[in-house]
N, C-alpha and C. Protein backbone atom coordinates (compact mmCIF):
# COMPACT_ATOMS: atom_id res chain seq x y z
N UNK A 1 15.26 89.23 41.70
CA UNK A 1 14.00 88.94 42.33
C UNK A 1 14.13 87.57 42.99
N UNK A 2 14.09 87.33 44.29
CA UNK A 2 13.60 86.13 45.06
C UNK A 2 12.43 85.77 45.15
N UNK A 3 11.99 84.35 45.35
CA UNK A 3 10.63 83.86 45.53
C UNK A 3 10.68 83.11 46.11
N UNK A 4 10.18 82.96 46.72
CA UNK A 4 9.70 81.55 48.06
C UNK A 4 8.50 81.25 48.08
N UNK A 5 9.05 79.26 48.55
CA UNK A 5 7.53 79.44 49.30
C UNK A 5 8.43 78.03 50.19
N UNK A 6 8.21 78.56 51.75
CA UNK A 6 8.51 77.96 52.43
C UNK A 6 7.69 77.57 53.79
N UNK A 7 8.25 75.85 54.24
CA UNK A 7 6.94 75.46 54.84
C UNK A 7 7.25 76.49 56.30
N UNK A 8 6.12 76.40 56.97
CA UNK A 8 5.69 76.96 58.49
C UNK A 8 4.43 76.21 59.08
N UNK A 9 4.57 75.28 58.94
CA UNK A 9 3.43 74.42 59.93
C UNK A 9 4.11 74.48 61.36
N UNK A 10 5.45 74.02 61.68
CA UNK A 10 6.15 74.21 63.21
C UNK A 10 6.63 75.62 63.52
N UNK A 11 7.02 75.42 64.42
CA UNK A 11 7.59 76.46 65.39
C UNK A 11 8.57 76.97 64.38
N UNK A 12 9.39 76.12 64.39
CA UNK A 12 10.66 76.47 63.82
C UNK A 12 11.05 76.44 62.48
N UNK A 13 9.83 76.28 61.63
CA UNK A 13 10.01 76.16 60.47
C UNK A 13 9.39 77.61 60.06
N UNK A 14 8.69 78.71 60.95
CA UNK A 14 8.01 79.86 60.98
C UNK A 14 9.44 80.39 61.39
N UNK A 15 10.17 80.30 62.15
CA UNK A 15 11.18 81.35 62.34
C UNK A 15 12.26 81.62 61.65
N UNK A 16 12.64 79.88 60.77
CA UNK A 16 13.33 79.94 59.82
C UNK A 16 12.94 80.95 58.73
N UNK A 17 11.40 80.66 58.60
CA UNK A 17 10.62 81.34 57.07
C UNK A 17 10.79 83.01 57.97
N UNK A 18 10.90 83.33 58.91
CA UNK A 18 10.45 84.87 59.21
C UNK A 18 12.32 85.63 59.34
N UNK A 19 13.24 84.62 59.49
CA UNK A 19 14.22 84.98 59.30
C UNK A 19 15.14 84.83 57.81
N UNK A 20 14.92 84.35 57.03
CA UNK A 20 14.92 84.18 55.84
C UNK A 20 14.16 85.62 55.28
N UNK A 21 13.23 85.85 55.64
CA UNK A 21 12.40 87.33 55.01
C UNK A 21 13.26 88.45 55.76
N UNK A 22 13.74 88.31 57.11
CA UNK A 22 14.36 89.74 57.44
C UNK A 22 15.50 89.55 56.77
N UNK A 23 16.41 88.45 56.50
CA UNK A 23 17.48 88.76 56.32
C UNK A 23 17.74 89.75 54.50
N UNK A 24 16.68 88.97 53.86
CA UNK A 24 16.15 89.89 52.62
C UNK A 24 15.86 91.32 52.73
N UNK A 25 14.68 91.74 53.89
CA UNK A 25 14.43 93.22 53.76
C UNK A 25 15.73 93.93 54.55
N UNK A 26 16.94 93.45 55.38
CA UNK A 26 17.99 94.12 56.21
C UNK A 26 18.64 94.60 55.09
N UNK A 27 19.17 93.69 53.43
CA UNK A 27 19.67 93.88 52.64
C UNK A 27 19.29 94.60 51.55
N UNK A 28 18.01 95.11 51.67
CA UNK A 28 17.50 96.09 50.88
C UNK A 28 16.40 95.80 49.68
N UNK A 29 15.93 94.64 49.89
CA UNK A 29 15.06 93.69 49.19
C UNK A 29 13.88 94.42 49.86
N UNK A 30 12.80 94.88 49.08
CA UNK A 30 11.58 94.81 49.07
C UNK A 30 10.36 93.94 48.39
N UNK A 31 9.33 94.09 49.21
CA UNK A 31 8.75 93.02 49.30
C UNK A 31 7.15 93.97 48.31
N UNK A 32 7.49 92.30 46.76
CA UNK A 32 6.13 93.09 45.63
C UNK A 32 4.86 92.59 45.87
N UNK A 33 4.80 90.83 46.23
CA UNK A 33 3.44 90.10 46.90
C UNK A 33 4.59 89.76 48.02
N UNK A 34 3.08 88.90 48.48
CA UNK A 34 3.50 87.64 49.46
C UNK A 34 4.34 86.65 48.30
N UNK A 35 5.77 86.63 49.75
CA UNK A 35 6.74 85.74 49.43
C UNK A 35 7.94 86.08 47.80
N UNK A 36 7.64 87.33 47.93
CA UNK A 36 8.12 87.39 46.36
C UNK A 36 8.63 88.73 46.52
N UNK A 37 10.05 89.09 46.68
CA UNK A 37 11.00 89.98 46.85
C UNK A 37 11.70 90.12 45.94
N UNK A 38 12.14 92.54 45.43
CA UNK A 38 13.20 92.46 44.64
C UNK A 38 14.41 93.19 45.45
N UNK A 39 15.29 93.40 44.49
CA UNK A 39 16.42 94.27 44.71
C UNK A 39 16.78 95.49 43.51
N UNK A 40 16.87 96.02 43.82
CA UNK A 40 17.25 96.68 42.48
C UNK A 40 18.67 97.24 42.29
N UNK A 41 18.92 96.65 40.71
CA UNK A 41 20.26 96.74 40.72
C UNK A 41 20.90 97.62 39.37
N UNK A 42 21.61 98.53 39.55
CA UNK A 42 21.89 99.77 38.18
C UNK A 42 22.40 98.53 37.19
N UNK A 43 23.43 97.61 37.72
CA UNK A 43 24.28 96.65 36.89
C UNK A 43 24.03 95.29 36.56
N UNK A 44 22.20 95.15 36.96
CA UNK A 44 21.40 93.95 36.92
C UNK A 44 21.84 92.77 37.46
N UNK A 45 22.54 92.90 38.23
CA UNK A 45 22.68 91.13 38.63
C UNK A 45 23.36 91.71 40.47
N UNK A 46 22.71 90.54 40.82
CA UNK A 46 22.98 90.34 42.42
C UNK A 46 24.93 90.14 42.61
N UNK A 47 25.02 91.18 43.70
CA UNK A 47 26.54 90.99 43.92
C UNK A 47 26.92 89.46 44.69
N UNK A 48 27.98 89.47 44.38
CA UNK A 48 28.40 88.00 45.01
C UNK A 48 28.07 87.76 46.21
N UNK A 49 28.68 88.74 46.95
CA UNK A 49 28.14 88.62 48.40
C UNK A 49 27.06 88.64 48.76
N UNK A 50 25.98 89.35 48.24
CA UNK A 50 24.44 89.55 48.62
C UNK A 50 24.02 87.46 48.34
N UNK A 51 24.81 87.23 47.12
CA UNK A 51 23.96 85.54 46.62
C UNK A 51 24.42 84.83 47.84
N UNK A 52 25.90 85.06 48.15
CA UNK A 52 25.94 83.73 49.11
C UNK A 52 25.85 84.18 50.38
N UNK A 53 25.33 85.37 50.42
CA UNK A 53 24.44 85.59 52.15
C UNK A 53 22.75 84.96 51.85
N UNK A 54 22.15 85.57 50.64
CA UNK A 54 21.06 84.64 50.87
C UNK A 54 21.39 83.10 50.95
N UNK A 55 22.27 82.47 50.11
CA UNK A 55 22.11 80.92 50.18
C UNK A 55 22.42 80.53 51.51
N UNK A 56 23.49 81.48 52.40
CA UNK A 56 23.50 81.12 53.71
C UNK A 56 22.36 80.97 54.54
N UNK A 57 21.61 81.46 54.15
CA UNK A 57 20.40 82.18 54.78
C UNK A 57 19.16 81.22 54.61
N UNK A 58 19.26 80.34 53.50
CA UNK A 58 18.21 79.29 52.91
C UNK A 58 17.57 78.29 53.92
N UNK A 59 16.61 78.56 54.60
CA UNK A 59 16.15 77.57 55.22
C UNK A 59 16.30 75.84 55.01
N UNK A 60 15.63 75.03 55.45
CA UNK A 60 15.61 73.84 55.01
C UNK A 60 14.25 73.33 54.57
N UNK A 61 14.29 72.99 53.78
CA UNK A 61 12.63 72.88 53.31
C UNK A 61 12.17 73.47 52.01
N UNK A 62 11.22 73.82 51.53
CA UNK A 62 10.83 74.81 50.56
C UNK A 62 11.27 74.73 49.31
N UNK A 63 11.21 75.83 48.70
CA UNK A 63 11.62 76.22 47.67
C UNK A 63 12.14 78.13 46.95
N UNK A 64 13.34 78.07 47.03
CA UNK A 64 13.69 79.23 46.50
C UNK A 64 14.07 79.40 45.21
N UNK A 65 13.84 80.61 44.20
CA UNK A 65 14.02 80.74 42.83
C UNK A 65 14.45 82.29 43.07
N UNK A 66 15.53 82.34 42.47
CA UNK A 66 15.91 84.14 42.13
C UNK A 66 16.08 84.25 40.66
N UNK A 67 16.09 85.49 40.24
CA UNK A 67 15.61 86.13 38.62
C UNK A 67 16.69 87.15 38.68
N UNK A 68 17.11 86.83 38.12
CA UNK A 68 18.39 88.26 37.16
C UNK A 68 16.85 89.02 36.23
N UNK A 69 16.57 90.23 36.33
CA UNK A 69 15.33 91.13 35.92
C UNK A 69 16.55 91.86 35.25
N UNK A 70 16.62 92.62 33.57
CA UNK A 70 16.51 93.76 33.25
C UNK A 70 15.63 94.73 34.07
N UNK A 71 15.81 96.02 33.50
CA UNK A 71 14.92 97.20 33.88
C UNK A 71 14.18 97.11 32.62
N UNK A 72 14.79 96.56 31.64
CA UNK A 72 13.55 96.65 30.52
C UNK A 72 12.62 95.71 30.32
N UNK A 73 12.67 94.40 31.09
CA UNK A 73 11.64 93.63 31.57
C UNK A 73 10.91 93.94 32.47
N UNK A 74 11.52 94.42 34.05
CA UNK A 74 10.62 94.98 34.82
C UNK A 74 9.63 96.10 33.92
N UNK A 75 10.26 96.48 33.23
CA UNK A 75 9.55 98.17 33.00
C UNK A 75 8.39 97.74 32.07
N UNK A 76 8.76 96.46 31.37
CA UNK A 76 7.29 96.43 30.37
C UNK A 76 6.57 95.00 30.99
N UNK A 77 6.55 94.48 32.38
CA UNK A 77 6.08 93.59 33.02
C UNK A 77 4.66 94.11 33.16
N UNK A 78 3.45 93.36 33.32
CA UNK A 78 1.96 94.05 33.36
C UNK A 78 1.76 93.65 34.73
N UNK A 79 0.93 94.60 35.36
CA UNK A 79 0.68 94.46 36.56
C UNK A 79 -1.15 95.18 36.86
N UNK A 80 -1.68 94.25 37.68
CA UNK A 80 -3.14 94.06 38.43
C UNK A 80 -3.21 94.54 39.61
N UNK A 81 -4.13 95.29 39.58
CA UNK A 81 -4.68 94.94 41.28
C UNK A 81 -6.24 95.36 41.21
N UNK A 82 -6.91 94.55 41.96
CA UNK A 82 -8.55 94.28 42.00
C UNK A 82 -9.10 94.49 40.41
N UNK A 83 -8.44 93.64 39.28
CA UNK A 83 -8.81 93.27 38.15
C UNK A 83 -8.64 94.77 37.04
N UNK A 84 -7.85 95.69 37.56
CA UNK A 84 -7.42 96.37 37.07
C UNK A 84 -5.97 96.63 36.70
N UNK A 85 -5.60 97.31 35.13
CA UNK A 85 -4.20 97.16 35.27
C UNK A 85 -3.54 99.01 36.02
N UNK A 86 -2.19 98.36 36.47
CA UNK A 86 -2.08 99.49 37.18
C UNK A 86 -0.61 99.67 36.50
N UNK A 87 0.01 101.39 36.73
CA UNK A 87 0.76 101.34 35.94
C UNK A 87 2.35 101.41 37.05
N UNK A 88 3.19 99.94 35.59
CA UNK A 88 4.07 100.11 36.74
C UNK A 88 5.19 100.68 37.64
N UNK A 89 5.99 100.51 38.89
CA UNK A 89 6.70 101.40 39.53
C UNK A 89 7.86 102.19 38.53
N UNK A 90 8.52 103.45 38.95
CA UNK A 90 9.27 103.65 38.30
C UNK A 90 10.88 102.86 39.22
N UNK A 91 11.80 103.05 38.23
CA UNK A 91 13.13 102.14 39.06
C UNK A 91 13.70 103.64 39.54
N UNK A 92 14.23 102.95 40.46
CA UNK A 92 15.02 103.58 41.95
C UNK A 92 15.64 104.98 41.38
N UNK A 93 15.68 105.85 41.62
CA UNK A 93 16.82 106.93 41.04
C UNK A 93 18.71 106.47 41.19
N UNK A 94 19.36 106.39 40.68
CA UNK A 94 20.62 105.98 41.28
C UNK A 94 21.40 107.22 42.10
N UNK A 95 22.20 106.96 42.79
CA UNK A 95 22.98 108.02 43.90
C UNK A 95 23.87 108.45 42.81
N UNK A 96 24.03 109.72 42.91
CA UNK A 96 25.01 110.64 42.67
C UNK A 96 26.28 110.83 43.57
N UNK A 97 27.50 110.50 43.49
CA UNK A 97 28.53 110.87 44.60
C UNK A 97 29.43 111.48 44.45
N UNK A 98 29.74 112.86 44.75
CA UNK A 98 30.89 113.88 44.32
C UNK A 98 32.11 113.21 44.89
């Protein structure tokens, strides 16, 4: 899980922050709130390459935090919406490959 919160008062501090978010959803990161992206992974942890394309990717400014998640944390995490609890997603099916 990634989290941000990065500034955009300028020009270019919005394109940094809007390219920083595509380069997340190109890689397969979906997006749970604002600023707060996962991945989902069968073997729980981000591949090497995925970490140091995001750190490439790190704007200047801000603040980024990523989370190594179990599925058994996601799975018993509580989740809201309009003051209700809702129940949460199931994880990804994994690919089968003959």
């Amino acid at each position: 899980m990634v989290m941000f919160d990065l500034p955009t008062k300028t020009k270019k501090q919005r394109r940094a922050y809007t390219g920083f978010r595509r380069y997340l959803l190109d890689n397969g990161f979906s997006q749970v709130q604002f600023s707060v992206y996962s991945w989902y992974s069968p073997a729980g942890h981000l591949s090497v390459r995925l970490l140091k394309g995001i750190k490439a990717h790190l704007p200047p400014g801000g603040e980024v935090r990523i989370y190594h998640l179990t599925d058994h944390q996601w799975a018993t995490a509580l989740r809201f919406s309009n003051a209700t609890e809702v129940k949460q997603e199931e994880a990804p099916a994994q690919l089968m490959l003959f």
